[in-house]
PDB file of N, CA and C in Angstrom:
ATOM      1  N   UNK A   1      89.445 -35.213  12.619  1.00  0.00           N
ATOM      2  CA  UNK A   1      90.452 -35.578  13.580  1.00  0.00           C
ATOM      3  C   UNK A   1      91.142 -36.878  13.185  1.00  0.00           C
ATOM      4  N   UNK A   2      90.422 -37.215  12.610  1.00  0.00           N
ATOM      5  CA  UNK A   2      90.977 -38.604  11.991  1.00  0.00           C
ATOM      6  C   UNK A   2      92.246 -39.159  11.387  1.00  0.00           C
ATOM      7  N   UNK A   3      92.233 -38.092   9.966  1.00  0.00           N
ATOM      8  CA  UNK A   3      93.446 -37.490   9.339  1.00  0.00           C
ATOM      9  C   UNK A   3      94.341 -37.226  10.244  1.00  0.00           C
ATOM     10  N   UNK A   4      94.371 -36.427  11.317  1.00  0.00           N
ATOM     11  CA  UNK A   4      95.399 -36.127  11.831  1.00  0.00           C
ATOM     12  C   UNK A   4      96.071 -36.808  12.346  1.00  0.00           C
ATOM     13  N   UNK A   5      95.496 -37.481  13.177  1.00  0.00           N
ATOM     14  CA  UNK A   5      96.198 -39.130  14.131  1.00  0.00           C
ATOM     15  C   UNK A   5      96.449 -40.495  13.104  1.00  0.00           C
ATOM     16  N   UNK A   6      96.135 -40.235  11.952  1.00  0.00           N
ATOM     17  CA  UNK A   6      96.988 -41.365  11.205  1.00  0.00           C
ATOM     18  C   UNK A   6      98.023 -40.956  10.642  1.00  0.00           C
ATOM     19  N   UNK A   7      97.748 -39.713  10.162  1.00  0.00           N
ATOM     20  CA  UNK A   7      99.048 -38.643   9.295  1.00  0.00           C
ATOM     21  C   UNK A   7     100.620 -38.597  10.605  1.00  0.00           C
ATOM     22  N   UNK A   8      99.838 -38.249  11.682  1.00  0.00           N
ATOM     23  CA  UNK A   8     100.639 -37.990  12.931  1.00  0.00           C
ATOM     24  C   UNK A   8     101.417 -39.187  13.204  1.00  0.00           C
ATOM     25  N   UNK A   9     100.944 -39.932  13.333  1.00  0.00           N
ATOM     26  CA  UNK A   9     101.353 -41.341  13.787  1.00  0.00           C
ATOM     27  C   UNK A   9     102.426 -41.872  11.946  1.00  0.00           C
ATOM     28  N   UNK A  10     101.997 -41.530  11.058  1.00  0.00           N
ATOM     29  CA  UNK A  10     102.650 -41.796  10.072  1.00  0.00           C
ATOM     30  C   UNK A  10     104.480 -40.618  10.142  1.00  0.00           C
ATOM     31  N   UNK A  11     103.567 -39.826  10.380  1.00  0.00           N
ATOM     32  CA  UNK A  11     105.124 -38.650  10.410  1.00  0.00           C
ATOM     33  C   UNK A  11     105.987 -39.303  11.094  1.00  0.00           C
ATOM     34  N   UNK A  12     105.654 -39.618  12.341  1.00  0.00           N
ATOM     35  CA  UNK A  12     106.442 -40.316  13.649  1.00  0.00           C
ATOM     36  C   UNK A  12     107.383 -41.768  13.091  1.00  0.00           C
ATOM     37  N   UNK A  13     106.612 -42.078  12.077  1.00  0.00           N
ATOM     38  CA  UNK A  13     107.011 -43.923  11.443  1.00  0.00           C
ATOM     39  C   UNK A  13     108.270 -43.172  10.836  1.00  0.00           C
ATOM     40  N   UNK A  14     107.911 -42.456   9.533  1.00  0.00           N
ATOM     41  CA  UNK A  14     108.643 -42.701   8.352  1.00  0.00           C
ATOM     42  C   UNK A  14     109.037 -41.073   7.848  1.00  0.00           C
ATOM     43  N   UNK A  15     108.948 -40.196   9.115  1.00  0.00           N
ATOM     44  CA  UNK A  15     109.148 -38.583   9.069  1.00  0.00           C
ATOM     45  C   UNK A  15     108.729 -37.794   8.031  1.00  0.00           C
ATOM     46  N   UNK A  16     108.680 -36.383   8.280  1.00  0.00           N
ATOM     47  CA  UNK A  16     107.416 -35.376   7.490  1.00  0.00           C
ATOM     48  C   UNK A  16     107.422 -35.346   6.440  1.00  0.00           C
ATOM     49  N   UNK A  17     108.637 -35.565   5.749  1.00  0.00           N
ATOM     50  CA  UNK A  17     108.968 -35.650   4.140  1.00  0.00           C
ATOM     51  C   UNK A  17     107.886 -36.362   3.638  1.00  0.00           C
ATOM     52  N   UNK A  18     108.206 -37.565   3.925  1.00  0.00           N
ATOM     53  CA  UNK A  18     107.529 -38.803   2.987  1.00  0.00           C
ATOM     54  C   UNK A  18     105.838 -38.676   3.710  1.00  0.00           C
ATOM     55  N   UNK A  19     105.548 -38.063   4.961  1.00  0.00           N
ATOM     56  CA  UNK A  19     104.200 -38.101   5.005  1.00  0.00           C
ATOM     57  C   UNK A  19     103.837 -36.558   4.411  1.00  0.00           C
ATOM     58  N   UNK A  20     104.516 -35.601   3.647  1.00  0.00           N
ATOM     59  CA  UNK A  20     104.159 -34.431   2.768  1.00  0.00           C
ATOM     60  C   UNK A  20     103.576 -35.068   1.557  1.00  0.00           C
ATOM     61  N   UNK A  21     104.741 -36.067   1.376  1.00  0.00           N
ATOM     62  CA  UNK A  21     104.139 -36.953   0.214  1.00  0.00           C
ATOM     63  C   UNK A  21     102.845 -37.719   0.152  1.00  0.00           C
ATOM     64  N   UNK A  22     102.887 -38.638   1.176  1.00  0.00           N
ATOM     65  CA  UNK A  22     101.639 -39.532   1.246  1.00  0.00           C
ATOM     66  C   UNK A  22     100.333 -38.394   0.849  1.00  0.00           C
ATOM     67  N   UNK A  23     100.688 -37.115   1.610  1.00  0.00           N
ATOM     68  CA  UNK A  23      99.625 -35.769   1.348  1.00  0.00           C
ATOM     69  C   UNK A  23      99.211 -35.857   0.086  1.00  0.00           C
ATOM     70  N   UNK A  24     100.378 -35.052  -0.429  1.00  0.00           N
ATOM     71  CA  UNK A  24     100.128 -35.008  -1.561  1.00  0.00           C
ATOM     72  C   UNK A  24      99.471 -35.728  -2.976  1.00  0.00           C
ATOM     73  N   UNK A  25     100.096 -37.169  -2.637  1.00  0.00           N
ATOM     74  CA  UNK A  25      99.255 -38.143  -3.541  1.00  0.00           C
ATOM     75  C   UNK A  25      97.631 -38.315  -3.451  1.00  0.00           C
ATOM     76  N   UNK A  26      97.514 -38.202  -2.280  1.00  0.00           N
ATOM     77  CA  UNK A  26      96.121 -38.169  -1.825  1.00  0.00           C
ATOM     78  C   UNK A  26      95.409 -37.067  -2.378  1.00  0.00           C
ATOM     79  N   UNK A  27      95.814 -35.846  -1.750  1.00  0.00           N
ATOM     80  CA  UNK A  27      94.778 -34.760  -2.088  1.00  0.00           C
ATOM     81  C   UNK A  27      94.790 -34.762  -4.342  1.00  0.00           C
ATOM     82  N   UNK A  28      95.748 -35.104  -4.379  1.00  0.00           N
ATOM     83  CA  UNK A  28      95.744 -35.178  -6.475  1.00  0.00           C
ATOM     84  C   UNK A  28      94.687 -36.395  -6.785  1.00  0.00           C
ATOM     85  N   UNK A  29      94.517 -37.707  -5.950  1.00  0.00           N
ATOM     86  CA  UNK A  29      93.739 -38.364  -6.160  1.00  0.00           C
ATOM     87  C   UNK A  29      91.993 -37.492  -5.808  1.00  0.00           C
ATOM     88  N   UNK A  30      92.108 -36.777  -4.348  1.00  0.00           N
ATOM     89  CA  UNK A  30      90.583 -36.802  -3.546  1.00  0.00           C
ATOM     90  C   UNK A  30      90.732 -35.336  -3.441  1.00  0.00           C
ATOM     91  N   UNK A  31      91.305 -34.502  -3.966  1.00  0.00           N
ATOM     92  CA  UNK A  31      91.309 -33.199  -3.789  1.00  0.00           C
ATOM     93  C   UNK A  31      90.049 -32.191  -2.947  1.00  0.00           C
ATOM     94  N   UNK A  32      88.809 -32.865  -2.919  1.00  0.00           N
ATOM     95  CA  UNK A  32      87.731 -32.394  -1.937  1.00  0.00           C
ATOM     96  C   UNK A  32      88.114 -33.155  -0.245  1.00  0.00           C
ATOM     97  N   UNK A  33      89.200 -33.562  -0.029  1.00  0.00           N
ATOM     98  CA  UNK A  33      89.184 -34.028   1.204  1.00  0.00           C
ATOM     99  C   UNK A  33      89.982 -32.887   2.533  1.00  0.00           C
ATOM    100  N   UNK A  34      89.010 -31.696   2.327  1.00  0.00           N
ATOM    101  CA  UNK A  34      89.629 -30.755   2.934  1.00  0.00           C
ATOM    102  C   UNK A  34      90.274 -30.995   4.499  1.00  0.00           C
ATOM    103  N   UNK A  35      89.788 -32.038   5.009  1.00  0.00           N
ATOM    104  CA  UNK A  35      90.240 -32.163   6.589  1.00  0.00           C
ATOM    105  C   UNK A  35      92.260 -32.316   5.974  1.00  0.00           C
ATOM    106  N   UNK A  36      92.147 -33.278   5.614  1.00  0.00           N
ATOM    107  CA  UNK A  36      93.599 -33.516   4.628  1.00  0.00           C
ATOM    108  C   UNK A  36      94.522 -32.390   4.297  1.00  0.00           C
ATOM    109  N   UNK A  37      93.749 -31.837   3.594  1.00  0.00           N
ATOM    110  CA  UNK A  37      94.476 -30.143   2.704  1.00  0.00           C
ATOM    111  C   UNK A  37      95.022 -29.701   4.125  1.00  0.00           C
ATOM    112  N   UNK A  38      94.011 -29.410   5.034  1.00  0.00           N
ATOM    113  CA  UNK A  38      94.438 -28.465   6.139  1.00  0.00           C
ATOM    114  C   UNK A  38      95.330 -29.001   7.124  1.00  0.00           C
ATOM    115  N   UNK A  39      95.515 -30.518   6.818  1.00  0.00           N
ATOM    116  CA  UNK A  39      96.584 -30.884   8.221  1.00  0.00           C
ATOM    117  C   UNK A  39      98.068 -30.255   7.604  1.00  0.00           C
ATOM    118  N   UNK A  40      97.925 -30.910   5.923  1.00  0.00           N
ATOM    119  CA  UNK A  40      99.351 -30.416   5.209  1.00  0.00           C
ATOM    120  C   UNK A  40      99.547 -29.669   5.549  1.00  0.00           C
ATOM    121  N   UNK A  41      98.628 -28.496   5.057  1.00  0.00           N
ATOM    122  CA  UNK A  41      98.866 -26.996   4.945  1.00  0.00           C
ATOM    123  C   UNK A  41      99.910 -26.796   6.268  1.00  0.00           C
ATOM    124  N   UNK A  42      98.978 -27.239   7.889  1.00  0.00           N
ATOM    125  CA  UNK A  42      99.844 -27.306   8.579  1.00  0.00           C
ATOM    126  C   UNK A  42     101.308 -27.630   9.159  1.00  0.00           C
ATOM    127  N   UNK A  43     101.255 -28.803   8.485  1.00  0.00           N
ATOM    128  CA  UNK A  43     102.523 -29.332   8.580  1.00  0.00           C
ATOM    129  C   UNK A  43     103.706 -28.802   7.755  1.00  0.00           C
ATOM    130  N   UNK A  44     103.268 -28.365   6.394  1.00  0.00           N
ATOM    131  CA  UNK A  44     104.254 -27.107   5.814  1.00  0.00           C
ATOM    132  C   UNK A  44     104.725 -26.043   7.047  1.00  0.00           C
ATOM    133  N   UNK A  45     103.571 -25.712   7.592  1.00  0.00           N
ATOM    134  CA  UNK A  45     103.728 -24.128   8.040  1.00  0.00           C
ATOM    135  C   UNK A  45     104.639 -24.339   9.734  1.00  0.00           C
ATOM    136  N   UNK A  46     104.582 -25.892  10.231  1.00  0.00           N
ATOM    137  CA  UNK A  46     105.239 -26.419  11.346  1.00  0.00           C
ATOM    138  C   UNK A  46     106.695 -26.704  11.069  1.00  0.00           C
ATOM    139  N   UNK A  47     107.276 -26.940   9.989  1.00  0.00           N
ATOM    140  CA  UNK A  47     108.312 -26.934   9.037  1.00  0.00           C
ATOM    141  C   UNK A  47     108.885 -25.678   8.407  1.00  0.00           C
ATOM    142  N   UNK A  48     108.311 -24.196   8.775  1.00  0.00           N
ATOM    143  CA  UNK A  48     108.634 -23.271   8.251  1.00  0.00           C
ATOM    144  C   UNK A  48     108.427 -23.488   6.581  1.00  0.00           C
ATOM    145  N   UNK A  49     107.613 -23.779   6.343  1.00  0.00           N
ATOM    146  CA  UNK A  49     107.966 -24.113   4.321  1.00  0.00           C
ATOM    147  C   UNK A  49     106.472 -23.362   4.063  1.00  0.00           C
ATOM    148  N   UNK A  50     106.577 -22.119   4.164  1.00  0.00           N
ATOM    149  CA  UNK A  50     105.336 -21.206   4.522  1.00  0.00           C
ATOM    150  C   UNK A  50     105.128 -21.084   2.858  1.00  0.00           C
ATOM    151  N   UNK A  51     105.811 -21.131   1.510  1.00  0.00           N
ATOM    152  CA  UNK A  51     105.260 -21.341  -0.018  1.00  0.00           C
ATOM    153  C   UNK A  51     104.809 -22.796  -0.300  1.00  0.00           C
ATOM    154  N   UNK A  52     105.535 -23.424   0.305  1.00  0.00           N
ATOM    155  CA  UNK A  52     104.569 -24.760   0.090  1.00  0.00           C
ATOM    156  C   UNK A  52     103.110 -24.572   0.757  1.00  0.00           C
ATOM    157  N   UNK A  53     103.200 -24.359   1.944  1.00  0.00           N
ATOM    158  CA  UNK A  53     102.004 -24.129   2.512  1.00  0.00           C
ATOM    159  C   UNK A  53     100.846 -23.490   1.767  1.00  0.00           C
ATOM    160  N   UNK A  54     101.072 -22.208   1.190  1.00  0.00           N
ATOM    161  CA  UNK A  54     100.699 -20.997   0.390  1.00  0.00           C
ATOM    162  C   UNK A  54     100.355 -21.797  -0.557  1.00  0.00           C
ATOM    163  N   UNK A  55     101.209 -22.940  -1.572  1.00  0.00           N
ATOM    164  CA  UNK A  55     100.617 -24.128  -3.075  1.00  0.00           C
ATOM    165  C   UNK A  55      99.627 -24.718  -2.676  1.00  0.00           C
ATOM    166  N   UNK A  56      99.918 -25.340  -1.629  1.00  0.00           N
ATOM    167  CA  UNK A  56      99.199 -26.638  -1.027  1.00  0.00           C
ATOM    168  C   UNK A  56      97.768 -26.300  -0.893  1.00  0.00           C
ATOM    169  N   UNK A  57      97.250 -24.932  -0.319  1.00  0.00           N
ATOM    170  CA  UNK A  57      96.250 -24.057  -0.447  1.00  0.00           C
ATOM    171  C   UNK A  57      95.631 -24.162  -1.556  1.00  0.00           C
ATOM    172  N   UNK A  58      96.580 -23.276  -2.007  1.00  0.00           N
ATOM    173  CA  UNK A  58      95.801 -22.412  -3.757  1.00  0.00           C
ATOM    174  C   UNK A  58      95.924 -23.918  -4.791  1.00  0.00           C
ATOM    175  N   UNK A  59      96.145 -25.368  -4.387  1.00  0.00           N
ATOM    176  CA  UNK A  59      96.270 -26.177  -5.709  1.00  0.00           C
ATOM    177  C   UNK A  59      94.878 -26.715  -5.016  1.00  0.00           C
ATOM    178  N   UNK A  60      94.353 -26.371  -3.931  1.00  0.00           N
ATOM    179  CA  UNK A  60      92.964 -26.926  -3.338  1.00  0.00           C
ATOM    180  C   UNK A  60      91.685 -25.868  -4.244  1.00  0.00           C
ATOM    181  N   UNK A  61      91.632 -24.286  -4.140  1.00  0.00           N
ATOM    182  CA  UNK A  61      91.199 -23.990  -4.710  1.00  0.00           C
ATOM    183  C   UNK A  61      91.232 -23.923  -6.589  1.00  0.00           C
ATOM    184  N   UNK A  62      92.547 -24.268  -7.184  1.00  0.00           N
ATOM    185  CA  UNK A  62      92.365 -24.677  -8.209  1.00  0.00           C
ATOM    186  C   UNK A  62      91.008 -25.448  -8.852  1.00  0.00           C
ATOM    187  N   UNK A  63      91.400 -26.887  -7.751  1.00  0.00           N
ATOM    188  CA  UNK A  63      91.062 -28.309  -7.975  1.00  0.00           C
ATOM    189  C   UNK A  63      89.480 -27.972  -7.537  1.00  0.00           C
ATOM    190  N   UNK A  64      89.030 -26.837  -6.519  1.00  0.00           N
ATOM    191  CA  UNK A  64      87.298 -26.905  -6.574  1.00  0.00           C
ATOM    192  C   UNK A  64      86.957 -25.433  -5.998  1.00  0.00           C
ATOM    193  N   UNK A  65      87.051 -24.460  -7.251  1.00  0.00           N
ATOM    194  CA  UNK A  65      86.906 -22.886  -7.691  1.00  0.00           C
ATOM    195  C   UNK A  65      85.442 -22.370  -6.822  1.00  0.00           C
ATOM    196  N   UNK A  66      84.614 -23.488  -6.312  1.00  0.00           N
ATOM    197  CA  UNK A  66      83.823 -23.119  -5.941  1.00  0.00           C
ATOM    198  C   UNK A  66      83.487 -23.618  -3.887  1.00  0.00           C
ATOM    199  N   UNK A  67      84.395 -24.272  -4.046  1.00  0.00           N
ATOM    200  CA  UNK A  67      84.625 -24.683  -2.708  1.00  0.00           C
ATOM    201  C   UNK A  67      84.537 -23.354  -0.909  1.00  0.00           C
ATOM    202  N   UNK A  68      83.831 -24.029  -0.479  1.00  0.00           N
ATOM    203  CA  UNK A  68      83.438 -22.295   0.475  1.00  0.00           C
ATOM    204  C   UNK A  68      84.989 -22.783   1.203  1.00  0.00           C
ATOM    205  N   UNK A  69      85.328 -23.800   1.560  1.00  0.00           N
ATOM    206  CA  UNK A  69      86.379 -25.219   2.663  1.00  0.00           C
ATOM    207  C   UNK A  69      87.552 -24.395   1.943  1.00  0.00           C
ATOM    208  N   UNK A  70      87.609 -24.928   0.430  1.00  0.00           N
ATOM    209  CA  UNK A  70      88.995 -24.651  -0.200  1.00  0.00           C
ATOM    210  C   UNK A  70      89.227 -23.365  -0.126  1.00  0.00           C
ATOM    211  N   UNK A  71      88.562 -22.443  -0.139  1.00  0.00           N
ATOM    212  CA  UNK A  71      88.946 -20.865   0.166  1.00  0.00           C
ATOM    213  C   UNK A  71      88.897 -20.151   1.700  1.00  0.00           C
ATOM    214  N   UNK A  72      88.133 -20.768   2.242  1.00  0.00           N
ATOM    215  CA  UNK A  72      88.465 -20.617   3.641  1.00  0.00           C
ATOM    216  C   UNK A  72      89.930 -21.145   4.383  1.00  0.00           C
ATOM    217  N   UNK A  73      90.627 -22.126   3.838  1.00  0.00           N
ATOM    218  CA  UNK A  73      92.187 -23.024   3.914  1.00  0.00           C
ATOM    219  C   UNK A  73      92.754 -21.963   3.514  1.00  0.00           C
ATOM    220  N   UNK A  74      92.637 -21.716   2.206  1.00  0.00           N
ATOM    221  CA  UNK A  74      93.374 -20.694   1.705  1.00  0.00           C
ATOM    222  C   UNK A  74      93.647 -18.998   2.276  1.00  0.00           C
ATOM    223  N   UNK A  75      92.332 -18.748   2.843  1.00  0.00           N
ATOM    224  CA  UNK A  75      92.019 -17.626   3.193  1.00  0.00           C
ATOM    225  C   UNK A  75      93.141 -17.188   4.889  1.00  0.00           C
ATOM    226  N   UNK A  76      92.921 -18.679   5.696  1.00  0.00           N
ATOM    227  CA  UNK A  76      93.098 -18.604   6.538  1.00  0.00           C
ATOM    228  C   UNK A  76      94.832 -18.931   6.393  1.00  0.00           C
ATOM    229  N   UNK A  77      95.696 -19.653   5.612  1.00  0.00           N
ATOM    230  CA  UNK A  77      96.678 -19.557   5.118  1.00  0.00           C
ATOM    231  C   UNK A  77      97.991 -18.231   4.720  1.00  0.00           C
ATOM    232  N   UNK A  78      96.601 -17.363   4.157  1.00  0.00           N
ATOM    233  CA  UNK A  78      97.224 -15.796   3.318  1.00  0.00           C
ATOM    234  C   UNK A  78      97.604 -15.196   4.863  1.00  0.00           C
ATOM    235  N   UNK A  79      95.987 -15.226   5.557  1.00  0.00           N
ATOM    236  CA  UNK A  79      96.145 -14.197   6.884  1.00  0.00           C
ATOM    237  C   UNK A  79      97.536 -14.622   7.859  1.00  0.00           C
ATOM    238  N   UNK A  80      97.436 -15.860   7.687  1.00  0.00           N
ATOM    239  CA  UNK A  80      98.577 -16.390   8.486  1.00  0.00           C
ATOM    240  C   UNK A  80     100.096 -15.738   8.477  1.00  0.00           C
ATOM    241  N   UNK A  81      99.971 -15.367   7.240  1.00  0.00           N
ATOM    242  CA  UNK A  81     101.214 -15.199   6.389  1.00  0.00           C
ATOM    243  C   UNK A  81     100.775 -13.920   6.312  1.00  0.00           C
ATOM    244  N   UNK A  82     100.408 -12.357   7.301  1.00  0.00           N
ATOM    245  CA  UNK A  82      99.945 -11.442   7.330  1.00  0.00           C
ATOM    246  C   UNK A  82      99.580 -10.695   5.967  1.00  0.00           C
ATOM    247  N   UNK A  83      99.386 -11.615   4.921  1.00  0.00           N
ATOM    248  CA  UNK A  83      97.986 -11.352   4.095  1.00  0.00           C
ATOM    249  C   UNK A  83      96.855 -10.579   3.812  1.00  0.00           C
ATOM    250  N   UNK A  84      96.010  -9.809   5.056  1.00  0.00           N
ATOM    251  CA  UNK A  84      94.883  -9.922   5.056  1.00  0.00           C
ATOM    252  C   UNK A  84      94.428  -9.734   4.270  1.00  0.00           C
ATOM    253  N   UNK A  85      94.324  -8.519   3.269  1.00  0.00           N
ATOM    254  CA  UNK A  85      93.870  -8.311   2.312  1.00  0.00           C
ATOM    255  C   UNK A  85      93.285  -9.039   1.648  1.00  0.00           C
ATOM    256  N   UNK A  86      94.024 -10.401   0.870  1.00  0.00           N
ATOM    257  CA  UNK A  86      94.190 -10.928  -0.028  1.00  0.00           C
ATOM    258  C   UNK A  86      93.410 -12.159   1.023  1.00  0.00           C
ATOM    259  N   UNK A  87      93.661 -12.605   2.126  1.00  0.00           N
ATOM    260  CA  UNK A  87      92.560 -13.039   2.745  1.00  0.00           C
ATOM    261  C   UNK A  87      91.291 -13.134   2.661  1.00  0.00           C
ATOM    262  N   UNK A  88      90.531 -11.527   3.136  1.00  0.00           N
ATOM    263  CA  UNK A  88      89.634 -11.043   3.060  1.00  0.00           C
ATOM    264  C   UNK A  88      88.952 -11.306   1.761  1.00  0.00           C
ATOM    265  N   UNK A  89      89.617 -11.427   0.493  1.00  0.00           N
ATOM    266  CA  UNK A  89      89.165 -12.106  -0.691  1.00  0.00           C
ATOM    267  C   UNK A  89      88.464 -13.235  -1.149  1.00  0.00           C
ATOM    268  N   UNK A  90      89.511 -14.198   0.093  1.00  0.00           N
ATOM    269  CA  UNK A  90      88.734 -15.887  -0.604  1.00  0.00           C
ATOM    270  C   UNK A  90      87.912 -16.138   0.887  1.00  0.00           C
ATOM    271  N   UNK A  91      87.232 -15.283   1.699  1.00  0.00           N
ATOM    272  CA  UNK A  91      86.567 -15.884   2.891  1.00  0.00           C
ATOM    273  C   UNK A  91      84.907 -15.184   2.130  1.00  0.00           C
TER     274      UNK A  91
END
């Protein structure tokens, strides 16, 4: 919850763009910081930017192939995006 209310409070400062960014730098530095991955993910998908959303995912499972977190983001991402199939894969 943490992530969210600083990210939140950051969007509000300096708007979603530049806090996509702040995301992004972060998760390339800490890429296991799944609370993180999943606010983005959100905030893509609150923005309609449903392929960013879809990267932002799959560059989490890249970054840790064995991650149950990073494929569950992902998993829950695909379904979102009526997926299931391909869902049903990374859960």
């Amino acid at each position: 919850m943490f992530v969210r209310e600083v990210m939140t409070r950051h969007a509000a400062t300096v708007g979603a763009d530049e806090t996509l960014e702040a995301y992004r730098r972060w998760l390339r530095a800490n890429p296991e910081v799944y609370g993180a991955r999943l606010e983005a993910v959100r905030l893509e998908e609150s923005r309609g930017r449903h392929d960013a959303a879809l990267e932002l995912a799959r560059e989490g499972v890249s970054a840790n192939p064995g991650s149950g977190e990073a494929r569950e983001i992902l998993g829950m991402t695909l379904a979102a995006h009526g997926r299931a199939r391909e869902a049903l894969g990374e859960f």
